[in-house]
PDB file of N, CA and C in Angstrom:
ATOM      1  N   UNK A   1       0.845  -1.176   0.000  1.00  0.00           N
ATOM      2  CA  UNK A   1       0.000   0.000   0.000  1.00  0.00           C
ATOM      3  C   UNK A   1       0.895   1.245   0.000  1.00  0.00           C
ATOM      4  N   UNK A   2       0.576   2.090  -0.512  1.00  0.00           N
ATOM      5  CA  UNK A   2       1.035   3.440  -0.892  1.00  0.00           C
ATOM      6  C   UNK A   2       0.200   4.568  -0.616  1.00  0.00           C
ATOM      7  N   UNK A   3       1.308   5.930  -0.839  1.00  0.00           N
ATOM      8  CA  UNK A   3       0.132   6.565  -0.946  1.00  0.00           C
ATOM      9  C   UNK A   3      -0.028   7.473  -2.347  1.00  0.00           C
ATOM     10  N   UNK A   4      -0.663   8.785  -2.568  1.00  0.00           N
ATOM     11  CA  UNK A   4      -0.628   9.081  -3.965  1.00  0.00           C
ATOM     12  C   UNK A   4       0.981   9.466  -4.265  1.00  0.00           C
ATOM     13  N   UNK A   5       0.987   9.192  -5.997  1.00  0.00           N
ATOM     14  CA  UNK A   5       2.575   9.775  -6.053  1.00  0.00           C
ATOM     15  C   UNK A   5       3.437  11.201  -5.694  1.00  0.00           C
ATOM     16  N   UNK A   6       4.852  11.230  -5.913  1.00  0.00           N
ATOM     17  CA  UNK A   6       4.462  13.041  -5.887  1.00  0.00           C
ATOM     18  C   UNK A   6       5.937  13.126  -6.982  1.00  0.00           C
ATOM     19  N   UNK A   7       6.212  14.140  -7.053  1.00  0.00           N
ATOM     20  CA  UNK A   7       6.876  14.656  -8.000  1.00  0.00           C
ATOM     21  C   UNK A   7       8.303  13.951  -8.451  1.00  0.00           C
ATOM     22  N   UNK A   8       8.950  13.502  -7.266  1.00  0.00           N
ATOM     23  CA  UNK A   8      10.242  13.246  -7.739  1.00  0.00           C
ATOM     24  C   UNK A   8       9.851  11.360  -8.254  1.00  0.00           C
ATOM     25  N   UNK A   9       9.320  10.915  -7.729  1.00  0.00           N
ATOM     26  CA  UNK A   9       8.350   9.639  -8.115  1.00  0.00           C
ATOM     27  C   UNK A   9       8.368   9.670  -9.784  1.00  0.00           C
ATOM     28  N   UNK A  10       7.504  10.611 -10.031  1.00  0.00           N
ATOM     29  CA  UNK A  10       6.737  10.840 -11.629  1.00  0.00           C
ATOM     30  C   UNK A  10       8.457  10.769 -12.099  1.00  0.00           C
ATOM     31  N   UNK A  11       9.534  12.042 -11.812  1.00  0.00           N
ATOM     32  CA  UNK A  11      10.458  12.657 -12.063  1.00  0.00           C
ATOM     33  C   UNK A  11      11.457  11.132 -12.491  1.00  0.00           C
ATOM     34  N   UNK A  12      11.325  10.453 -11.563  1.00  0.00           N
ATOM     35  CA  UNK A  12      12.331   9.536 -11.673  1.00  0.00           C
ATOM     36  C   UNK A  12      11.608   8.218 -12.442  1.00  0.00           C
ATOM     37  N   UNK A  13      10.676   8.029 -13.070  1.00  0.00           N
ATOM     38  CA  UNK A  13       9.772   7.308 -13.787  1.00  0.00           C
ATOM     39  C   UNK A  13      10.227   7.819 -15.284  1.00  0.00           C
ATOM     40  N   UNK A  14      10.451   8.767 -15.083  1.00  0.00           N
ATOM     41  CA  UNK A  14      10.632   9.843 -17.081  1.00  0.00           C
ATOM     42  C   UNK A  14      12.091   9.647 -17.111  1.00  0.00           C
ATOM     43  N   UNK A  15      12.979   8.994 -16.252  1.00  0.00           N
ATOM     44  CA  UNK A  15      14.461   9.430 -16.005  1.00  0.00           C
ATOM     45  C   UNK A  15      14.599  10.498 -16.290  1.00  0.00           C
ATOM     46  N   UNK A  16      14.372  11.746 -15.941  1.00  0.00           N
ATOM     47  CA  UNK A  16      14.931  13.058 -15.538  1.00  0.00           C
ATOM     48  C   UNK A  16      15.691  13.216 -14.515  1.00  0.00           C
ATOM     49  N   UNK A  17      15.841  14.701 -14.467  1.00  0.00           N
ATOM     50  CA  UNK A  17      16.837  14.956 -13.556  1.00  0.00           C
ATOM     51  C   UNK A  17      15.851  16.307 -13.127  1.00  0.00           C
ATOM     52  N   UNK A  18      16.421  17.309 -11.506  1.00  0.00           N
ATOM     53  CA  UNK A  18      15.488  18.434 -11.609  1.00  0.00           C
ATOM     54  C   UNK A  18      15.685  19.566 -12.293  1.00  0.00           C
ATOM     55  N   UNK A  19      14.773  20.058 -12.556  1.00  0.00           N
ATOM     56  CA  UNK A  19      14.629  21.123 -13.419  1.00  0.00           C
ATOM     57  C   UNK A  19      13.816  22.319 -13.146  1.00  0.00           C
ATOM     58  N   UNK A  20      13.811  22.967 -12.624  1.00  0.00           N
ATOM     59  CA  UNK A  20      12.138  23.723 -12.745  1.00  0.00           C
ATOM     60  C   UNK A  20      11.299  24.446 -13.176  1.00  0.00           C
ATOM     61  N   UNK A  21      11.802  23.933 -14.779  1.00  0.00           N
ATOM     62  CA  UNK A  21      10.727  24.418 -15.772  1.00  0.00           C
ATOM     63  C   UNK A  21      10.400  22.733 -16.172  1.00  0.00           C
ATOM     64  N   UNK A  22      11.097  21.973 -16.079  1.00  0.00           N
ATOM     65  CA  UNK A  22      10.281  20.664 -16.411  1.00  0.00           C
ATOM     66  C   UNK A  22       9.268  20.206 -14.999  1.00  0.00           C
ATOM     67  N   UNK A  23       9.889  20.448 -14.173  1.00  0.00           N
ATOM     68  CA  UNK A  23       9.247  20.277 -12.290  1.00  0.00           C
ATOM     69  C   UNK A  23       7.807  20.811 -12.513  1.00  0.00           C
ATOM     70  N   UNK A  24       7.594  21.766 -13.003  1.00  0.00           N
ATOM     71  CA  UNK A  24       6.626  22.583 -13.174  1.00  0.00           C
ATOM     72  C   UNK A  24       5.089  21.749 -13.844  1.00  0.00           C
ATOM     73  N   UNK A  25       6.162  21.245 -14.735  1.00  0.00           N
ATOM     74  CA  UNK A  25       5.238  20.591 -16.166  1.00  0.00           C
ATOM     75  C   UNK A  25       4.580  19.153 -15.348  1.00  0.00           C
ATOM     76  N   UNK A  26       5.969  18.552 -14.633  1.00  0.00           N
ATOM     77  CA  UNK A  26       5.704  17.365 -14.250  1.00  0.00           C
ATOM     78  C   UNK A  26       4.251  17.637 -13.199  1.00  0.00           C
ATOM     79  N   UNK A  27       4.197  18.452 -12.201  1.00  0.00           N
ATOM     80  CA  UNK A  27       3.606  18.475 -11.160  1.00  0.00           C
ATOM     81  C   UNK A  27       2.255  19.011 -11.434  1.00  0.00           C
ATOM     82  N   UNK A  28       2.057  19.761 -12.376  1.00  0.00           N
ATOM     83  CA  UNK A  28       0.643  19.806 -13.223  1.00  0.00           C
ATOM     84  C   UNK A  28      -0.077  18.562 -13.557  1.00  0.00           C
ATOM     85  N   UNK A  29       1.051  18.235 -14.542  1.00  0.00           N
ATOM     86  CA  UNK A  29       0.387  16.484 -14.970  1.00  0.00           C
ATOM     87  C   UNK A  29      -0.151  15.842 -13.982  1.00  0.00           C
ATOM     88  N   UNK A  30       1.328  15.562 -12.936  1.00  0.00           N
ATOM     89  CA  UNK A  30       0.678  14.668 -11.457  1.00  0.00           C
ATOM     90  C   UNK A  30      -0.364  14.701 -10.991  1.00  0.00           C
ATOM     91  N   UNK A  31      -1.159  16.487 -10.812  1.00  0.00           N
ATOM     92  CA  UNK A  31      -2.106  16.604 -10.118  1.00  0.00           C
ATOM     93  C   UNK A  31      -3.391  16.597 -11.140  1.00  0.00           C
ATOM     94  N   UNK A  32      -2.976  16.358 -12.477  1.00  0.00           N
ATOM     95  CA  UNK A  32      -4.226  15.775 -12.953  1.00  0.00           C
ATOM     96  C   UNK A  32      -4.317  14.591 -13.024  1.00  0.00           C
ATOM     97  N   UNK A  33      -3.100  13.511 -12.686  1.00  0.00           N
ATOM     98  CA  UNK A  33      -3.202  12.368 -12.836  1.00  0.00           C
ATOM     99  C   UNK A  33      -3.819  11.715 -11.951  1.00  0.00           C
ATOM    100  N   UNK A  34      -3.643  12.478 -10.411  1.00  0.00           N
ATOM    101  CA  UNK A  34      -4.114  12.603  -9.491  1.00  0.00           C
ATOM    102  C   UNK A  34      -5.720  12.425  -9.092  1.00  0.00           C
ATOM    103  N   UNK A  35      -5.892  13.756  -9.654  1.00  0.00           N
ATOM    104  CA  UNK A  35      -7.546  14.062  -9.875  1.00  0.00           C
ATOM    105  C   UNK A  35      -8.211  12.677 -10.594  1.00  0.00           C
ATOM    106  N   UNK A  36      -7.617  12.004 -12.182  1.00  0.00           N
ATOM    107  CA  UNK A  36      -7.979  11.548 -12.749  1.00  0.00           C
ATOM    108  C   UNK A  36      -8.374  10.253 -12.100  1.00  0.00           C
ATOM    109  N   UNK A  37      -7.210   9.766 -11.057  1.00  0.00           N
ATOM    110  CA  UNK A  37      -7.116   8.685 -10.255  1.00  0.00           C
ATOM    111  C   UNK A  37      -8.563   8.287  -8.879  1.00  0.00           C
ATOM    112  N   UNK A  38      -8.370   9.809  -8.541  1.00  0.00           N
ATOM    113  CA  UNK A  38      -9.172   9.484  -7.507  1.00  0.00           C
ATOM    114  C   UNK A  38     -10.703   9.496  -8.063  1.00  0.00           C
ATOM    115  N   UNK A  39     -10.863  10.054  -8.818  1.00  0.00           N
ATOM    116  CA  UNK A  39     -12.332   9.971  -9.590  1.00  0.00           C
ATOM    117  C   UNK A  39     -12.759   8.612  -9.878  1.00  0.00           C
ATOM    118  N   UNK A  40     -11.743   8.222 -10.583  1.00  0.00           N
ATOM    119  CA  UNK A  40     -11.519   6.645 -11.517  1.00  0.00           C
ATOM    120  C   UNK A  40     -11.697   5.330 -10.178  1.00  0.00           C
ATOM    121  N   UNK A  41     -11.327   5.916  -9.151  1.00  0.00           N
ATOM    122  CA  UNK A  41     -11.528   5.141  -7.491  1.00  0.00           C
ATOM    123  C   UNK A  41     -12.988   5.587  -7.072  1.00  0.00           C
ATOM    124  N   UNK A  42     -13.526   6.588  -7.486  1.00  0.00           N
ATOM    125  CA  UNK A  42     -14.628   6.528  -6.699  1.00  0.00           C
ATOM    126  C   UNK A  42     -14.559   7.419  -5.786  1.00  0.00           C
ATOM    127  N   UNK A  43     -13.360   8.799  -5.344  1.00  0.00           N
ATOM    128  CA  UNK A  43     -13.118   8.868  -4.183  1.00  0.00           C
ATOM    129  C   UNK A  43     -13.148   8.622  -3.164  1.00  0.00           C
ATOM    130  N   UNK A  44     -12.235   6.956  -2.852  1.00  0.00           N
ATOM    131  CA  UNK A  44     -12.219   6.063  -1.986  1.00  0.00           C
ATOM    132  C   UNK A  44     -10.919   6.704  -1.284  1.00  0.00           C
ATOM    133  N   UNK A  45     -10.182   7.297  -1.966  1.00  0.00           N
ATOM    134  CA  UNK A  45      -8.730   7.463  -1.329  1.00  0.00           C
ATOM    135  C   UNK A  45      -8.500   9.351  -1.097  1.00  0.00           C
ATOM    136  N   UNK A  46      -8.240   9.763  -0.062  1.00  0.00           N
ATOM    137  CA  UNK A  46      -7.716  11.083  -0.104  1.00  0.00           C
ATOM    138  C   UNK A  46      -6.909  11.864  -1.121  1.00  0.00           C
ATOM    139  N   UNK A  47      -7.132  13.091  -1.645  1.00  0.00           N
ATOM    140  CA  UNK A  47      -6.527  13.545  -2.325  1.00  0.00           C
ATOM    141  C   UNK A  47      -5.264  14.579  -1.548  1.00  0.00           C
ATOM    142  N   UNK A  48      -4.094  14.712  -1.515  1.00  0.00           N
ATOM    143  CA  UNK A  48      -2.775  15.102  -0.665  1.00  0.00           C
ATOM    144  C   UNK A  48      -2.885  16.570  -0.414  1.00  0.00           C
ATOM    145  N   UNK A  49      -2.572  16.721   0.712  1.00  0.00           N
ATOM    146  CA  UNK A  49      -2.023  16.569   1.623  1.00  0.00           C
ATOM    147  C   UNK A  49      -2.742  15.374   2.823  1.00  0.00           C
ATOM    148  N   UNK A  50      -3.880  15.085   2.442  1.00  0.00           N
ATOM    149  CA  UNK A  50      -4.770  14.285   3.492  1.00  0.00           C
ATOM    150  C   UNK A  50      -4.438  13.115   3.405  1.00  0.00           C
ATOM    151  N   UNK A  51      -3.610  12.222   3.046  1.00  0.00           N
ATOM    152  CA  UNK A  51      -3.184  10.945   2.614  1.00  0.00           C
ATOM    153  C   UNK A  51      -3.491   9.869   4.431  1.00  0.00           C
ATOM    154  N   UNK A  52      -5.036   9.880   4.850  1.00  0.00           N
ATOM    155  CA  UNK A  52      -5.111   9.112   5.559  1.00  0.00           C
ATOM    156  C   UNK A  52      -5.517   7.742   4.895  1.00  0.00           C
ATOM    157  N   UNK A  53      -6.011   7.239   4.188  1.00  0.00           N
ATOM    158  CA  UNK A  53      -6.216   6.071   3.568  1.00  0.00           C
ATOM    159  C   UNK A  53      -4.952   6.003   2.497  1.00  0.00           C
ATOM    160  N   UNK A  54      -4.168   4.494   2.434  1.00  0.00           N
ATOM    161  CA  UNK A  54      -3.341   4.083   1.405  1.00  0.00           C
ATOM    162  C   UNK A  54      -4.051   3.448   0.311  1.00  0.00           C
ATOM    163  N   UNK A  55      -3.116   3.807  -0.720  1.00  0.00           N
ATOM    164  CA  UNK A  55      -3.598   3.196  -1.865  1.00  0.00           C
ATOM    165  C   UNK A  55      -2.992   2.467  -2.487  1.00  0.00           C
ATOM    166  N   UNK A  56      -4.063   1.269  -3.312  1.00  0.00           N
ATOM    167  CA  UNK A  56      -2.953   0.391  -3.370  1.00  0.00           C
ATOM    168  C   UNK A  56      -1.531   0.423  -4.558  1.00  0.00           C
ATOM    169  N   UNK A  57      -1.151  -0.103  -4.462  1.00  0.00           N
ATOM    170  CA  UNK A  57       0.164  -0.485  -5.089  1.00  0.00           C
ATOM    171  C   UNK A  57      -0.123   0.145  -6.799  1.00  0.00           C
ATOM    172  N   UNK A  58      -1.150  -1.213  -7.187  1.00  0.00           N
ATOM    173  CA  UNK A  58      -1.817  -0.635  -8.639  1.00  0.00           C
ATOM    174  C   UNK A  58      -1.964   0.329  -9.036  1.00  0.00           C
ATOM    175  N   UNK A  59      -3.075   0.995  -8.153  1.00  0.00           N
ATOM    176  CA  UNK A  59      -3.693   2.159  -8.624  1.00  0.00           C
ATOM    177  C   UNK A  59      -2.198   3.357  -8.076  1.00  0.00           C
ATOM    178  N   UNK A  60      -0.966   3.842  -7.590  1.00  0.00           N
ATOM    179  CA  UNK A  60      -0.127   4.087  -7.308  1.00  0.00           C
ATOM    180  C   UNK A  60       0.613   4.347  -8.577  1.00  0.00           C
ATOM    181  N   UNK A  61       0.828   3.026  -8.974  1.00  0.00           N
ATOM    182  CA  UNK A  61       1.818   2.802 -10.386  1.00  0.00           C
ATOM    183  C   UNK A  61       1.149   3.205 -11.768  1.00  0.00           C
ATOM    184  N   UNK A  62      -0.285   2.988 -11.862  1.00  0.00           N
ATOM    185  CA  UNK A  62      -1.018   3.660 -13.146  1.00  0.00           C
ATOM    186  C   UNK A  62      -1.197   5.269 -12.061  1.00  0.00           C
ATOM    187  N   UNK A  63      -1.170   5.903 -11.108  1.00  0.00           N
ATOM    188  CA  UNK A  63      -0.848   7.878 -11.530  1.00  0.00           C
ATOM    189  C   UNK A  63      -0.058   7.707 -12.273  1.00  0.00           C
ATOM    190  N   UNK A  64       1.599   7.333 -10.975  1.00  0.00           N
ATOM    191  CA  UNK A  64       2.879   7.315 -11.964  1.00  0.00           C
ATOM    192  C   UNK A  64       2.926   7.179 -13.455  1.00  0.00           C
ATOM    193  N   UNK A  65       2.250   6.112 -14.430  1.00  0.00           N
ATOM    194  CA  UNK A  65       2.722   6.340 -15.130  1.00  0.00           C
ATOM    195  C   UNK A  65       1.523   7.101 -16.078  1.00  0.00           C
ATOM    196  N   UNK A  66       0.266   7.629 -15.534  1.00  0.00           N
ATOM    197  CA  UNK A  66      -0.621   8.660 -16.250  1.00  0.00           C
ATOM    198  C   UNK A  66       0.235   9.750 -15.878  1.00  0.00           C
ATOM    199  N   UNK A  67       0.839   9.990 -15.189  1.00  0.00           N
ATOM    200  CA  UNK A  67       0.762  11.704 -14.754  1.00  0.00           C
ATOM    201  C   UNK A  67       2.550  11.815 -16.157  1.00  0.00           C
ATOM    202  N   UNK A  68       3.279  10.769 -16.022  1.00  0.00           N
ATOM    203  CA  UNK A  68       4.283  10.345 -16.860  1.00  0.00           C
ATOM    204  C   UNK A  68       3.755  10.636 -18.548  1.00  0.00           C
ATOM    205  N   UNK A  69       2.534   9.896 -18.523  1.00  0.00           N
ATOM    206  CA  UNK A  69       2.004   9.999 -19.883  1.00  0.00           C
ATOM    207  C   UNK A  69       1.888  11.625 -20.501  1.00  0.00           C
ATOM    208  N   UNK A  70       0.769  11.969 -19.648  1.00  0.00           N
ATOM    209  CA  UNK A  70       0.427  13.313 -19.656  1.00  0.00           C
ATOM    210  C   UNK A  70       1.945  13.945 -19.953  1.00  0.00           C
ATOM    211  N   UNK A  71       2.882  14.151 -19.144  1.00  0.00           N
ATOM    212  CA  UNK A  71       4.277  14.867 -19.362  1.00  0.00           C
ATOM    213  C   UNK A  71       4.481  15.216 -20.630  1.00  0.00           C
ATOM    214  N   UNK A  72       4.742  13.538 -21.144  1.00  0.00           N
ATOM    215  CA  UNK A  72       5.008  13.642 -22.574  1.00  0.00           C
ATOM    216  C   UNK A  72       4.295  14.104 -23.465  1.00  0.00           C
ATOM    217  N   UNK A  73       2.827  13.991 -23.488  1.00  0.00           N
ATOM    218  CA  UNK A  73       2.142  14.014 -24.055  1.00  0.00           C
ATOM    219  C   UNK A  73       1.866  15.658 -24.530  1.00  0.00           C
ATOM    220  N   UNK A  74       2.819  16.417 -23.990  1.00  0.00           N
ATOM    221  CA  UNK A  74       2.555  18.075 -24.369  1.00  0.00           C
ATOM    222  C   UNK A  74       3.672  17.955 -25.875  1.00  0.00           C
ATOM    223  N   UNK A  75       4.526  16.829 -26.058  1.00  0.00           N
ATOM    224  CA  UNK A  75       5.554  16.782 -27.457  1.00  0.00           C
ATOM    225  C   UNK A  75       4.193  16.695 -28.417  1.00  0.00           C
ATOM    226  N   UNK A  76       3.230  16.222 -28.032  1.00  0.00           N
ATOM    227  CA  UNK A  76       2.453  15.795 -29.399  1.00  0.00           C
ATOM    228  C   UNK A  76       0.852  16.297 -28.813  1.00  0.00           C
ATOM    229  N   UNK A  77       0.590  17.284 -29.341  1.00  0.00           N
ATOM    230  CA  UNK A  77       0.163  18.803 -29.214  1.00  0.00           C
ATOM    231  C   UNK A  77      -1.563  17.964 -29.959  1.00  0.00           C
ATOM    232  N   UNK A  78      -1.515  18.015 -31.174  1.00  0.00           N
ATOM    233  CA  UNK A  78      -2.436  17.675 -32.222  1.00  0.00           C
ATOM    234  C   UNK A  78      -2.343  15.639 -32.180  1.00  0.00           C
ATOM    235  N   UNK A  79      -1.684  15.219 -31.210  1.00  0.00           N
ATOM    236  CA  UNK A  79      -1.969  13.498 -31.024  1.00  0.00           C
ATOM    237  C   UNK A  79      -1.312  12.786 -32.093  1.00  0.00           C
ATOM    238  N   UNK A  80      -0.216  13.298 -32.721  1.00  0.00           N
ATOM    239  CA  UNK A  80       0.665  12.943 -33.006  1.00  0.00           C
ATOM    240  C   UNK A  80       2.367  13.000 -33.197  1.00  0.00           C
ATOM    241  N   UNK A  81       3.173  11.979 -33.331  1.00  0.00           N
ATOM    242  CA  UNK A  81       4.310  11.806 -32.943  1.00  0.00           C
ATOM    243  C   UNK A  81       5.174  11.657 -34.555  1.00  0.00           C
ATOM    244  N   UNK A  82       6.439  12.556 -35.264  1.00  0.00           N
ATOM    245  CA  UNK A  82       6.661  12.103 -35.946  1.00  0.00           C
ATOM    246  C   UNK A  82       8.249  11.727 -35.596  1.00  0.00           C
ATOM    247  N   UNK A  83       8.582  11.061 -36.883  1.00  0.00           N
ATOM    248  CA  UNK A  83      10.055  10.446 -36.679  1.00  0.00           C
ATOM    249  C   UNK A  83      10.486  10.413 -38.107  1.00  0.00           C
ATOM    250  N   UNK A  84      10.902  11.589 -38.528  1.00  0.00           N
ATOM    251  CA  UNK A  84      11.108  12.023 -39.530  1.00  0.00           C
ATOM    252  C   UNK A  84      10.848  11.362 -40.916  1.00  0.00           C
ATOM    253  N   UNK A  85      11.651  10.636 -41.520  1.00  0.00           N
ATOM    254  CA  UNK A  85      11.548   9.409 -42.620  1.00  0.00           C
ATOM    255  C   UNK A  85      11.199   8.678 -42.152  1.00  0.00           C
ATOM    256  N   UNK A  86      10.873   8.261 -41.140  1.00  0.00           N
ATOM    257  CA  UNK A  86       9.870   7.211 -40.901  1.00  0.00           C
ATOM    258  C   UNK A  86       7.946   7.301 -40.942  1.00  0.00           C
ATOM    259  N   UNK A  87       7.963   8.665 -40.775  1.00  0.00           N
ATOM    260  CA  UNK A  87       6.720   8.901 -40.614  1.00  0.00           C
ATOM    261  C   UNK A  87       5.853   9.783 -39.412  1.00  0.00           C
ATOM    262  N   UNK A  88       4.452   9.686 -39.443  1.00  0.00           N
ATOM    263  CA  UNK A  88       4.124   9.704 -37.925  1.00  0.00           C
ATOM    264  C   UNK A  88       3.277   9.134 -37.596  1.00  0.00           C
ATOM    265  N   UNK A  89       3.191   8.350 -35.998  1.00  0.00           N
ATOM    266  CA  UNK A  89       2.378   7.377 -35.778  1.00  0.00           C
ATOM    267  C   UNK A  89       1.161   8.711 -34.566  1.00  0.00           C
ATOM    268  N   UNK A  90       0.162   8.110 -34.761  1.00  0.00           N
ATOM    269  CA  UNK A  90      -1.062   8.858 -33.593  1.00  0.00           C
ATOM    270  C   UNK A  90      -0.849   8.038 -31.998  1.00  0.00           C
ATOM    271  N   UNK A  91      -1.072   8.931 -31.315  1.00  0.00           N
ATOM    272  CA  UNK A  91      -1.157   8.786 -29.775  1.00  0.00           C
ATOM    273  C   UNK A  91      -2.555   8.378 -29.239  1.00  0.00           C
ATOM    274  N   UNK A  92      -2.766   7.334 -29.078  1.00  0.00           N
ATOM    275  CA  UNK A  92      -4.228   7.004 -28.254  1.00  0.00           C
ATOM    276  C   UNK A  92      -4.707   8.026 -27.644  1.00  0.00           C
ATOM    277  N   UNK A  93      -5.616   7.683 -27.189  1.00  0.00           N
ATOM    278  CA  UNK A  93      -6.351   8.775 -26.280  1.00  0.00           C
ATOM    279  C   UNK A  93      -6.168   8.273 -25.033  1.00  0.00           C
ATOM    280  N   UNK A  94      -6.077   6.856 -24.674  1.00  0.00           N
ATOM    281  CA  UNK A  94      -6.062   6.432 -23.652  1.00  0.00           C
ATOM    282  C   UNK A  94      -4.681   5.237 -23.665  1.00  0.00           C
ATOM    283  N   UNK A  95      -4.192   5.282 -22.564  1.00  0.00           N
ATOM    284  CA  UNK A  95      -3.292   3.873 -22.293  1.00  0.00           C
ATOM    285  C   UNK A  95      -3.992   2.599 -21.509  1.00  0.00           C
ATOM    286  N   UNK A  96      -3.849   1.216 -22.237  1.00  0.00           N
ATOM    287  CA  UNK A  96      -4.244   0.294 -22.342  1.00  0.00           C
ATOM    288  C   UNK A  96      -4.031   0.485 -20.596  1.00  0.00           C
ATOM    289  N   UNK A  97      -3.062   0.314 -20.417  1.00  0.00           N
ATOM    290  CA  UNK A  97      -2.185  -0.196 -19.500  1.00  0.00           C
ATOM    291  C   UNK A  97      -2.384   0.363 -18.030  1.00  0.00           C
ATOM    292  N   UNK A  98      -3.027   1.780 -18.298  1.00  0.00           N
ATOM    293  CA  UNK A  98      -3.191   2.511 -16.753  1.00  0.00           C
ATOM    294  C   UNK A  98      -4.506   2.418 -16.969  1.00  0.00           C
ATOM    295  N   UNK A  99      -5.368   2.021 -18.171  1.00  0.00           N
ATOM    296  CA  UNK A  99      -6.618   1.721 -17.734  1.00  0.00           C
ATOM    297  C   UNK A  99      -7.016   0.652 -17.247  1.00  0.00           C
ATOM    298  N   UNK A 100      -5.716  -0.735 -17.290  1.00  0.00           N
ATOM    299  CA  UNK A 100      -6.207  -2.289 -16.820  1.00  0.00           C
ATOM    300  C   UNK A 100      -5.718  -1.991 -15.430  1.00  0.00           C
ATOM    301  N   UNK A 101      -4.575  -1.118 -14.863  1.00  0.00           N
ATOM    302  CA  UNK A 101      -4.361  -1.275 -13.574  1.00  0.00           C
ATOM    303  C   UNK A 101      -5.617  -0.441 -12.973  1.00  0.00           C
ATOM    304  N   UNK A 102      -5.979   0.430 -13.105  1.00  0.00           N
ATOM    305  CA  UNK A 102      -7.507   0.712 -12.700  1.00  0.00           C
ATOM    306  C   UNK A 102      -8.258   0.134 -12.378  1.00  0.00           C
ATOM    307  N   UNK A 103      -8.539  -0.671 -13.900  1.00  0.00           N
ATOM    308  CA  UNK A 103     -10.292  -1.018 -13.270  1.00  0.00           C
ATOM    309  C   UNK A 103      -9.646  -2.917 -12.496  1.00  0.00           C
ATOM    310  N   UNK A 104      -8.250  -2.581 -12.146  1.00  0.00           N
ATOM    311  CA  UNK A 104      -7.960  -4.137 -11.288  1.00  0.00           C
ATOM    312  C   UNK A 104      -8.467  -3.640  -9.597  1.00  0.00           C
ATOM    313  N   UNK A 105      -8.493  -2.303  -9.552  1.00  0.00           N
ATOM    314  CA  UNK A 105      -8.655  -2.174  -8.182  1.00  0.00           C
ATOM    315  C   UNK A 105      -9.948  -1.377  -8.032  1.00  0.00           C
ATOM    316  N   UNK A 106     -10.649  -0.481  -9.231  1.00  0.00           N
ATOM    317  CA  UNK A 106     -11.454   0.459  -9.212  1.00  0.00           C
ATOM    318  C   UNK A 106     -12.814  -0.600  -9.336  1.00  0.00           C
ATOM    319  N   UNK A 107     -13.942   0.605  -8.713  1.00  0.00           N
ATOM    320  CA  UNK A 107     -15.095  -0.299  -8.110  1.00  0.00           C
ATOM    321  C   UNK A 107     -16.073  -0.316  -9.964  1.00  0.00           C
ATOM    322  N   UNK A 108     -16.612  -1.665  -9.712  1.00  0.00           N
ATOM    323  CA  UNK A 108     -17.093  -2.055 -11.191  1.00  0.00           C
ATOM    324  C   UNK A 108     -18.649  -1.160 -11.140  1.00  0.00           C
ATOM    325  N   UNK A 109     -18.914  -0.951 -12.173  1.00  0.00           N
ATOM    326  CA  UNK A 109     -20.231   0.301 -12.157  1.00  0.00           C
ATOM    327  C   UNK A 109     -20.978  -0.409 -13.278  1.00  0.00           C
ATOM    328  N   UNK A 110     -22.206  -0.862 -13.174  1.00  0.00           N
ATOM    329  CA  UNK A 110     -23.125  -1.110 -14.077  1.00  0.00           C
ATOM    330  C   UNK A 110     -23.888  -0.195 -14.568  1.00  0.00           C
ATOM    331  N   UNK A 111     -24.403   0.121 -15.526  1.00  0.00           N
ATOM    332  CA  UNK A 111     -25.145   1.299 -15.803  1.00  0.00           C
ATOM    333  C   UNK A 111     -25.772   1.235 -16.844  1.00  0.00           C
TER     334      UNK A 111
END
């Protein structure tokens, strides 16, 4: 159990180093990754400074790597990525990957 991420977390997930014009960028993201997280829970878990309930492990590692996503995700403005002679490939809207660690811990909703 954990609790939400925080900056040098995200920071050291992107392998960076500090900066604080990238610090800046990172800690925006975080706190929407944040927001995005605890919504996506149900607000089951405190949002920080209140970190009395832990969270688990999962839902921990998908902020990290949403709030990570988000970071990058200001290189590709219009949702895409190019690589010169190679082309350019489009950016999902969503990651597979922080949406399966989610809904492994997030409450199931019929509707």
């Amino acid at each position: 159990m954990a609790n939400w991420p925080t900056l040098p977390e995200v920071r050291t997930f992107l392998r960076l180093q500090p900066n604080p014009s990238d610090d800046t960028v990172i800690q925006t993201a975080l706190a929407a990754a944040i927001d995005y997280g605890n919504r996506r829970l149900n607000y089951q878990y405190p949002i920080p400074p209140y970190d009395n309930g832990l969270l688990p492990d999962t839902a921990h590692i998908a902020c990290v790597m949403h709030a990570a996503r988000l970071y990058k995700r200001r290189d590709t403005v219009d949702g895409t990525i190019a690589w010169g002679d190679m082309g350019a490939v489009r950016v999902g809207r969503a990651d597979p990957d922080i949406e399966a660690l989610y809904w492994a811990v997030g409450p199931v909703v019929f509707g």
